[in-house]
N, C-alpha and C. Protein backbone atom coordinates (compact mmCIF):
# COMPACT_ATOMS: atom_id res chain seq x y z
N UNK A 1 51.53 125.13 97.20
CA UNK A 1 51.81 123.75 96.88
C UNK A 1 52.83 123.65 95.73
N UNK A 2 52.63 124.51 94.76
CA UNK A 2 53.23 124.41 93.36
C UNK A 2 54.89 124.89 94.12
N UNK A 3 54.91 125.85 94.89
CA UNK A 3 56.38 125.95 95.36
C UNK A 3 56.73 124.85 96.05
N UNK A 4 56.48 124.07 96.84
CA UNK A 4 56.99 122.69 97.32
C UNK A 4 57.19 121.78 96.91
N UNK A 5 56.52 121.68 95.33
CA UNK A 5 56.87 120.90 94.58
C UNK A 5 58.03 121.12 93.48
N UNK A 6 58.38 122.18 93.33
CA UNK A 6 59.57 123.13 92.78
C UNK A 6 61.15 122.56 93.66
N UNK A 7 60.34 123.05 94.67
CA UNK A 7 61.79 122.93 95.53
C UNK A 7 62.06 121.24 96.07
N UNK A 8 61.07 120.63 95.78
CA UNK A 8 61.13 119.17 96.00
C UNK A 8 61.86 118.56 94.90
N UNK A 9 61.62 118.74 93.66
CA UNK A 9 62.09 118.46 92.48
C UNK A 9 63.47 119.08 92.36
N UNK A 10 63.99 120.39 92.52
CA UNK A 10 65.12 120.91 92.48
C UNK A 10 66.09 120.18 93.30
N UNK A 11 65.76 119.90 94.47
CA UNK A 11 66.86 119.07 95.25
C UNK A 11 66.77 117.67 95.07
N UNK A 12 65.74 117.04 94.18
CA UNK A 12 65.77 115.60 93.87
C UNK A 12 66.89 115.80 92.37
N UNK A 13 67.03 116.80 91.75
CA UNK A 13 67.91 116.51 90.56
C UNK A 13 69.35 117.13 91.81
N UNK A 14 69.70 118.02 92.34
CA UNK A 14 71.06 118.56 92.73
C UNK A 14 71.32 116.60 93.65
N UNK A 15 70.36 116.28 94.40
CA UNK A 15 71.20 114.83 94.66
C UNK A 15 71.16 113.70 93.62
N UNK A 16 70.63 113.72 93.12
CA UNK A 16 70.68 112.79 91.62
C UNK A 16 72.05 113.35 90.69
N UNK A 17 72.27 114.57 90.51
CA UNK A 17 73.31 114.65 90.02
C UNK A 17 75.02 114.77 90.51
N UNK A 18 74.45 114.42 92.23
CA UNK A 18 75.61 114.75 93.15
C UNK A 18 76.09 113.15 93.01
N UNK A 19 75.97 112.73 93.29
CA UNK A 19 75.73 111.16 92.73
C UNK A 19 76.29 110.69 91.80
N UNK A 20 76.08 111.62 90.57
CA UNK A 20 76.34 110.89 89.12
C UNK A 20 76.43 109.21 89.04
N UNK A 21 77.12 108.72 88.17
CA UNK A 21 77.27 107.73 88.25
C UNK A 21 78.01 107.06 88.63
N UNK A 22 77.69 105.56 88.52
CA UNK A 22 78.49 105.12 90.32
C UNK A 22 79.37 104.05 89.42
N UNK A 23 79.33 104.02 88.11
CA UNK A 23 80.45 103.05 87.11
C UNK A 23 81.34 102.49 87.73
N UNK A 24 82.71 103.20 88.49
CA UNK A 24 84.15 102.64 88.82
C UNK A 24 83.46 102.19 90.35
N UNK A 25 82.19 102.68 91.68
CA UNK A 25 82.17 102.35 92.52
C UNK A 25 81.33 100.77 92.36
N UNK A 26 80.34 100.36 91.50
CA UNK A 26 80.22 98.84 90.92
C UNK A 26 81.22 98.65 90.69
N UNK A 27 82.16 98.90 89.81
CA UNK A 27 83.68 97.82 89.16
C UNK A 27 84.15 97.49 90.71
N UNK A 28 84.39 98.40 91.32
CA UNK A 28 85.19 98.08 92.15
C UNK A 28 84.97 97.10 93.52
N UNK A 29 83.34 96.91 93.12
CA UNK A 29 82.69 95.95 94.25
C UNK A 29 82.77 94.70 93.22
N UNK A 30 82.65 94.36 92.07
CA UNK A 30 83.10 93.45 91.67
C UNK A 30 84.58 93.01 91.99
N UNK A 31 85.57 93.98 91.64
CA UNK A 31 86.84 93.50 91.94
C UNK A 31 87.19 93.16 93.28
N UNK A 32 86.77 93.75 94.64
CA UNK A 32 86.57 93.15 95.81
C UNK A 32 85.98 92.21 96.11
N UNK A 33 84.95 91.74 95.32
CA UNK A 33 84.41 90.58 95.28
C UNK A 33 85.39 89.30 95.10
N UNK A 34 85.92 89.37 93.81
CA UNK A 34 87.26 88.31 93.69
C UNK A 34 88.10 88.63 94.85
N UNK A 35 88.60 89.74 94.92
CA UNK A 35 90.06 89.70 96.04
C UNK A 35 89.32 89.12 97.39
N UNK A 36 88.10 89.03 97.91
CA UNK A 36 87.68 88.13 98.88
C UNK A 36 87.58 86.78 98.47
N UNK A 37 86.91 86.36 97.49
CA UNK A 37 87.65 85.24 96.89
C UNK A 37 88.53 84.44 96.95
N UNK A 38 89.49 85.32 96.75
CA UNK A 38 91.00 85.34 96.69
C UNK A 38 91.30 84.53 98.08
N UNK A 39 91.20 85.30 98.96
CA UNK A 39 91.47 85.43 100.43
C UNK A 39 90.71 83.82 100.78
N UNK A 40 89.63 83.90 100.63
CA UNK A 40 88.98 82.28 100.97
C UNK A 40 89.42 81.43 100.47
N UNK A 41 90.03 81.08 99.52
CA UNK A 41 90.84 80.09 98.22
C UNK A 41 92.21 80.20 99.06
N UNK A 42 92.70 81.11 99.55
CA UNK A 42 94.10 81.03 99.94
C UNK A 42 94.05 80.40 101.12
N UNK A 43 92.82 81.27 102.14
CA UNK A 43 92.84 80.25 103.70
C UNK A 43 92.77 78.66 103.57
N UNK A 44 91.65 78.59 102.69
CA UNK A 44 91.30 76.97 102.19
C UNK A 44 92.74 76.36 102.02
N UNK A 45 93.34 76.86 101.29
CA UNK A 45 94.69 76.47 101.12
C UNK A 45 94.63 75.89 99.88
N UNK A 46 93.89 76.42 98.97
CA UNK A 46 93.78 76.00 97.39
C UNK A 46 94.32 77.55 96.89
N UNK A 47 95.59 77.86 97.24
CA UNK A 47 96.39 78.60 96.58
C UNK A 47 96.36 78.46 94.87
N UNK A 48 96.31 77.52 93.93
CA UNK A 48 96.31 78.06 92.46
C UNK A 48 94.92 78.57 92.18
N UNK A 49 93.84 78.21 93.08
CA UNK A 49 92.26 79.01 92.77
C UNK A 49 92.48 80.51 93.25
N UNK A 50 93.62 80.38 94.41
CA UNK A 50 93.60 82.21 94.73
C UNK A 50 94.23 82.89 93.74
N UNK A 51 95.21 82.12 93.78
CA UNK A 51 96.12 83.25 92.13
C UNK A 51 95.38 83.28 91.20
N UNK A 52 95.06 82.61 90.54
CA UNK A 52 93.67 82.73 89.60
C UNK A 52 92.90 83.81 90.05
N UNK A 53 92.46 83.95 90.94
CA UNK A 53 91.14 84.91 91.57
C UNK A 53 91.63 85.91 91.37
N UNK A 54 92.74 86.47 91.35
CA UNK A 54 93.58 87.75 91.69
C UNK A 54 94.13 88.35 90.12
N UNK A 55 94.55 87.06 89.57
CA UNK A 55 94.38 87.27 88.10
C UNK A 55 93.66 88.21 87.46
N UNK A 56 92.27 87.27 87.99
CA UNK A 56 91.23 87.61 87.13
C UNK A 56 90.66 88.86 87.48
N UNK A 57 91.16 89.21 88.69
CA UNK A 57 90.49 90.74 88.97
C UNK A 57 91.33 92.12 89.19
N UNK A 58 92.70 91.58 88.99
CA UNK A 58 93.68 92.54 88.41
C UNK A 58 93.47 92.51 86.66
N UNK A 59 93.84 91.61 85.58
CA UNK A 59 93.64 91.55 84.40
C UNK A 59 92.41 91.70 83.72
N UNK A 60 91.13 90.90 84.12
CA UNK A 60 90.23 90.62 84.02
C UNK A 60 88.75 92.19 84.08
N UNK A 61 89.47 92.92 85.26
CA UNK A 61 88.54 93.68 85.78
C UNK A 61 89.21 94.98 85.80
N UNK A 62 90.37 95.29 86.72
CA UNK A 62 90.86 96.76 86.94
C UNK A 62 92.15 97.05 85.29
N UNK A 63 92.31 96.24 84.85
CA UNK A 63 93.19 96.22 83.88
C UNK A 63 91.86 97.01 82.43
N UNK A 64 91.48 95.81 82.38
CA UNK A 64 90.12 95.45 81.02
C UNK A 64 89.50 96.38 81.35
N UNK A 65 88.34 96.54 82.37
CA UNK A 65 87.64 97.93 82.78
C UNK A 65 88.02 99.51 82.43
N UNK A 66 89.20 99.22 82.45
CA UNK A 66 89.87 100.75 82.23
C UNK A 66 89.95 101.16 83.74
N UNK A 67 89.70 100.34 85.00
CA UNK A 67 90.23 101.59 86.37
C UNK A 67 91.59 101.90 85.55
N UNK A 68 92.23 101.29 85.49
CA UNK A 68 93.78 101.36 86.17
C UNK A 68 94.08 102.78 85.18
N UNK A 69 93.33 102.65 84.15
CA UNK A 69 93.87 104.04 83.26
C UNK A 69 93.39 105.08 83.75
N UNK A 70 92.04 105.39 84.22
CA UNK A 70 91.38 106.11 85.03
C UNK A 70 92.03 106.82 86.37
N UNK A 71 92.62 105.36 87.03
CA UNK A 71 93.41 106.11 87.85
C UNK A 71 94.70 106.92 87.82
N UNK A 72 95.09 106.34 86.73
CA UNK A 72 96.48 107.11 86.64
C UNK A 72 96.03 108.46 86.34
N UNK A 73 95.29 108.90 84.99
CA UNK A 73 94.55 109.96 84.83
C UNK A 73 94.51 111.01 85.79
N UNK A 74 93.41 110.64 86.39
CA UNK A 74 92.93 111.19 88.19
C UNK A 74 93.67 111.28 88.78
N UNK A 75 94.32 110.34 89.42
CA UNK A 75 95.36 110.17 90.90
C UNK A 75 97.10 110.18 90.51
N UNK A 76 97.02 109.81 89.34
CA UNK A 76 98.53 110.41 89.05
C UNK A 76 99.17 108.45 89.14
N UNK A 77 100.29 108.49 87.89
CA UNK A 77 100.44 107.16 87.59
C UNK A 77 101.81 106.51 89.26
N UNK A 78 102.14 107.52 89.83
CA UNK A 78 103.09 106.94 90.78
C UNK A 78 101.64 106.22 92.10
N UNK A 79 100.99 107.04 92.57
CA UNK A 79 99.72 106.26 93.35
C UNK A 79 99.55 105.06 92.66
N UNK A 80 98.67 105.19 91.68
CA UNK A 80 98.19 103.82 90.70
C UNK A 80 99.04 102.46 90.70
N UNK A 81 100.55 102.77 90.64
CA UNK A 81 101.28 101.89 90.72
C UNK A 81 101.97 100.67 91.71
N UNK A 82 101.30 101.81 92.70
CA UNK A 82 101.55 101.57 93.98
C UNK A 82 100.42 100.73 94.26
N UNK A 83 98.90 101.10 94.02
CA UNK A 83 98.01 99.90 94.11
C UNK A 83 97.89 99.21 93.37
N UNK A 84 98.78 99.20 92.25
CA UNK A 84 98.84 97.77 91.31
C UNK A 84 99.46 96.94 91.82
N UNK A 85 100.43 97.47 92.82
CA UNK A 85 101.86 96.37 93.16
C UNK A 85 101.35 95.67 94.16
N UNK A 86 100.21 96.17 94.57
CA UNK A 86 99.29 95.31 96.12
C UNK A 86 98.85 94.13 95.79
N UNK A 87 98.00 94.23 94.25
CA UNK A 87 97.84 92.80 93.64
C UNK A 87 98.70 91.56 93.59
N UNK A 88 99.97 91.99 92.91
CA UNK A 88 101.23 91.45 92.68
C UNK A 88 101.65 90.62 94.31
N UNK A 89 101.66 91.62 95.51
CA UNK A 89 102.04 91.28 96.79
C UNK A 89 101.43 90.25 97.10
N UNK A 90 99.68 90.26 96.86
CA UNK A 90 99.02 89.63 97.26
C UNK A 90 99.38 88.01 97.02
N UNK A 91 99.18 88.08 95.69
CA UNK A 91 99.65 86.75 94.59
C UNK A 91 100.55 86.06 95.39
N UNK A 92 102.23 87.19 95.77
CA UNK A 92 103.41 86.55 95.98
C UNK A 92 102.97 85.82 97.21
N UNK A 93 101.96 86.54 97.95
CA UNK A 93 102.08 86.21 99.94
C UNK A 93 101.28 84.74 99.89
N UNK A 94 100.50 84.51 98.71
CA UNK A 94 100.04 83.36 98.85
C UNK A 94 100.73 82.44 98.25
N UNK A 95 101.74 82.44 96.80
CA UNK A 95 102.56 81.52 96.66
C UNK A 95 103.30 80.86 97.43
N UNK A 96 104.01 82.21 98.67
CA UNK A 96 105.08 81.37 99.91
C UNK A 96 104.43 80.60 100.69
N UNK A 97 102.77 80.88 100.74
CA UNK A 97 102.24 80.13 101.94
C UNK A 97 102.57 81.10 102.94
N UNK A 98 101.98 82.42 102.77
CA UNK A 98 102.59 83.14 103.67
C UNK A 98 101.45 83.19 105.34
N UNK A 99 101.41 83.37 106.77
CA UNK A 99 100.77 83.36 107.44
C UNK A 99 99.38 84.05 106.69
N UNK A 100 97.94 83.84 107.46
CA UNK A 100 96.65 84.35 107.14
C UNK A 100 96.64 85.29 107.11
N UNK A 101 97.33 85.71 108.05
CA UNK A 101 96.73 87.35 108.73
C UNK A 101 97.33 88.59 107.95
N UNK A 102 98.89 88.10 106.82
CA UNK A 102 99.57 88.78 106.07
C UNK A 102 98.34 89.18 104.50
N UNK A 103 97.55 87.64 104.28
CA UNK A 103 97.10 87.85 103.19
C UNK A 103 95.43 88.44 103.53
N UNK A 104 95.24 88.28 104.62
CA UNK A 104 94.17 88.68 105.10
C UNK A 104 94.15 90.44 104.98
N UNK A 105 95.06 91.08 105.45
CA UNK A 105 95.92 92.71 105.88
C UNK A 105 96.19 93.15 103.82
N UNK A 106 96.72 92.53 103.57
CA UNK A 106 96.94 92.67 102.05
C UNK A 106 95.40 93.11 101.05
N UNK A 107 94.85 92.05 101.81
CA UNK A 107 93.33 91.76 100.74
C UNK A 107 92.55 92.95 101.15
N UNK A 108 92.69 93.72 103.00
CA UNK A 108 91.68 94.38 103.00
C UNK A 108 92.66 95.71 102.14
N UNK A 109 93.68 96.19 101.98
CA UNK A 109 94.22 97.39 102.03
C UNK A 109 93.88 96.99 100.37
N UNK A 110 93.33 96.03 99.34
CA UNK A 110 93.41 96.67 98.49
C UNK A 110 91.83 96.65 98.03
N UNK A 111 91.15 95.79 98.65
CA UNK A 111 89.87 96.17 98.69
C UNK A 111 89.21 97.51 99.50
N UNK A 112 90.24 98.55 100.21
CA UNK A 112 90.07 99.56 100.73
C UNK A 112 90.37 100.76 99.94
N UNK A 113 91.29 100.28 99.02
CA UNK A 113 91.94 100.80 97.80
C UNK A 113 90.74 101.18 96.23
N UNK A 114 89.87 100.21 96.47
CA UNK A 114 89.47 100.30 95.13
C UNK A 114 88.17 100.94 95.76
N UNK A 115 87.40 101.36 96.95
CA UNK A 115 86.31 101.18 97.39
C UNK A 115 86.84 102.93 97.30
N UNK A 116 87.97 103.28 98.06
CA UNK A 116 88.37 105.09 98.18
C UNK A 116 88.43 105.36 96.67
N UNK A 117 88.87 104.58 95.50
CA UNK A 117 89.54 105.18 94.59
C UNK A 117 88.24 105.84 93.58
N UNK A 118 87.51 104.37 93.62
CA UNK A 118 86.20 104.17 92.93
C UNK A 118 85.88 105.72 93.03
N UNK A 119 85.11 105.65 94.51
CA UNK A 119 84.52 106.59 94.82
C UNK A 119 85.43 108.14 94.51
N UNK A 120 86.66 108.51 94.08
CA UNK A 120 87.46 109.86 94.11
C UNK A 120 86.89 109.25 92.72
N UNK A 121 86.71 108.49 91.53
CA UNK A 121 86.69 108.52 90.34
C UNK A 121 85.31 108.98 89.55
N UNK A 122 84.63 108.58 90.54
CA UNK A 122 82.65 108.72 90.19
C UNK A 122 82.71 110.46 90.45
N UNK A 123 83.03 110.95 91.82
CA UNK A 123 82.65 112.07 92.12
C UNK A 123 83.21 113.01 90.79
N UNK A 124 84.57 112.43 90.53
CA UNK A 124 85.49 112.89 89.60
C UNK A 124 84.40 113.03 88.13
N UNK A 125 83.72 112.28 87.97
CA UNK A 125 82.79 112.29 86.31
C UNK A 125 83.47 111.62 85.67
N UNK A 126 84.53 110.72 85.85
CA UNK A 126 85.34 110.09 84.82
C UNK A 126 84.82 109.09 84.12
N UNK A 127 84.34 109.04 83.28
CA UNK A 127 83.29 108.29 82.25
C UNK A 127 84.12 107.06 81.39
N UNK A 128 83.87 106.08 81.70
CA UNK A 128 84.59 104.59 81.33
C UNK A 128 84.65 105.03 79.55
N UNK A 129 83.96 105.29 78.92
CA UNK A 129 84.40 105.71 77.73
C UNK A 129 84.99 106.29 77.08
N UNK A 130 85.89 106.94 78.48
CA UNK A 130 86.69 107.58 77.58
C UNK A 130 88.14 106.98 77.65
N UNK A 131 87.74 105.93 77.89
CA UNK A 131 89.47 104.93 77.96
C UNK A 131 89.16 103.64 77.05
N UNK A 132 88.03 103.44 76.10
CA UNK A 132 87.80 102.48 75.14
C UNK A 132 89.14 102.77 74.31
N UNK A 133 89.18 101.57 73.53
CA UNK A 133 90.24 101.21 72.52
C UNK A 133 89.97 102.38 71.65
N UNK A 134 91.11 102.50 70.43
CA UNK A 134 90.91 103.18 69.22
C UNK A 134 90.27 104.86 69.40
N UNK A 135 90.16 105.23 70.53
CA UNK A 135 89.75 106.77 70.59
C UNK A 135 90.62 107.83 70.61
């Protein structure tokens, strides 16, 4: 018995620590949270609530949070930049009034963006503290 409980416990810490923590994969369901937001405010056709939304979860969340430093870190600052500029796209496609299906295609590739990145950042151990101010 005492060995089954050994080996029960041993593989409850190797997946507990396979795991680690899931920090940037929450941020990043928050920040998908707004960019759907986003997307509903824009169909509605209350375009200054979508830019706002997008704002707030480019500045607000992947900016403030520290992803965006994280990612450059990790993934290298030419990637990173490249999913920063998706935000930016997003913003522009709803200022023109651009068709649904453009801002719809936009919203998922960057909510697909933060959901892959998250997750390369957690497995990674990259610990939000270490991108606080003044360190």
């Amino acid at each position: 018995m005492k060995f089954y409980t050994v080996v029960f416990f041993f593989f409850f810490y190797l997946s507990a620590s396979a795991s680690g923590s899931q920090y940037w994969s929450n941020l990043a369901g928050n920040i998908n949270e707004l960019i759907q937001q986003a997307e509903i405010y824009a169909v509605q056709g209350n375009a200054k609530e979508a830019k706002r939304t997008i704002v707030k979860a480019y500045f607000g969340l992947f900016e403030d949070k520290k992803m965006e430093a994280a990612m450059r870190m990790e993934l290298g600052a030419q990637y990173t930049y490249k999913v920063e500029k998706k935000f930016g796209t997003m913003r522009k496609l709803i200022s023109k009034k651009a068709p649904q299906t453009e801002i719809e295609q936009i919203s998922r590739e960057i909510q697909e963006a933060m959901k892959h990145n998250a997750l390369k950042l957690d497995q990674a151990g990259i610990p939000a503290e270490v991108f606080q101010v003044n360190q």
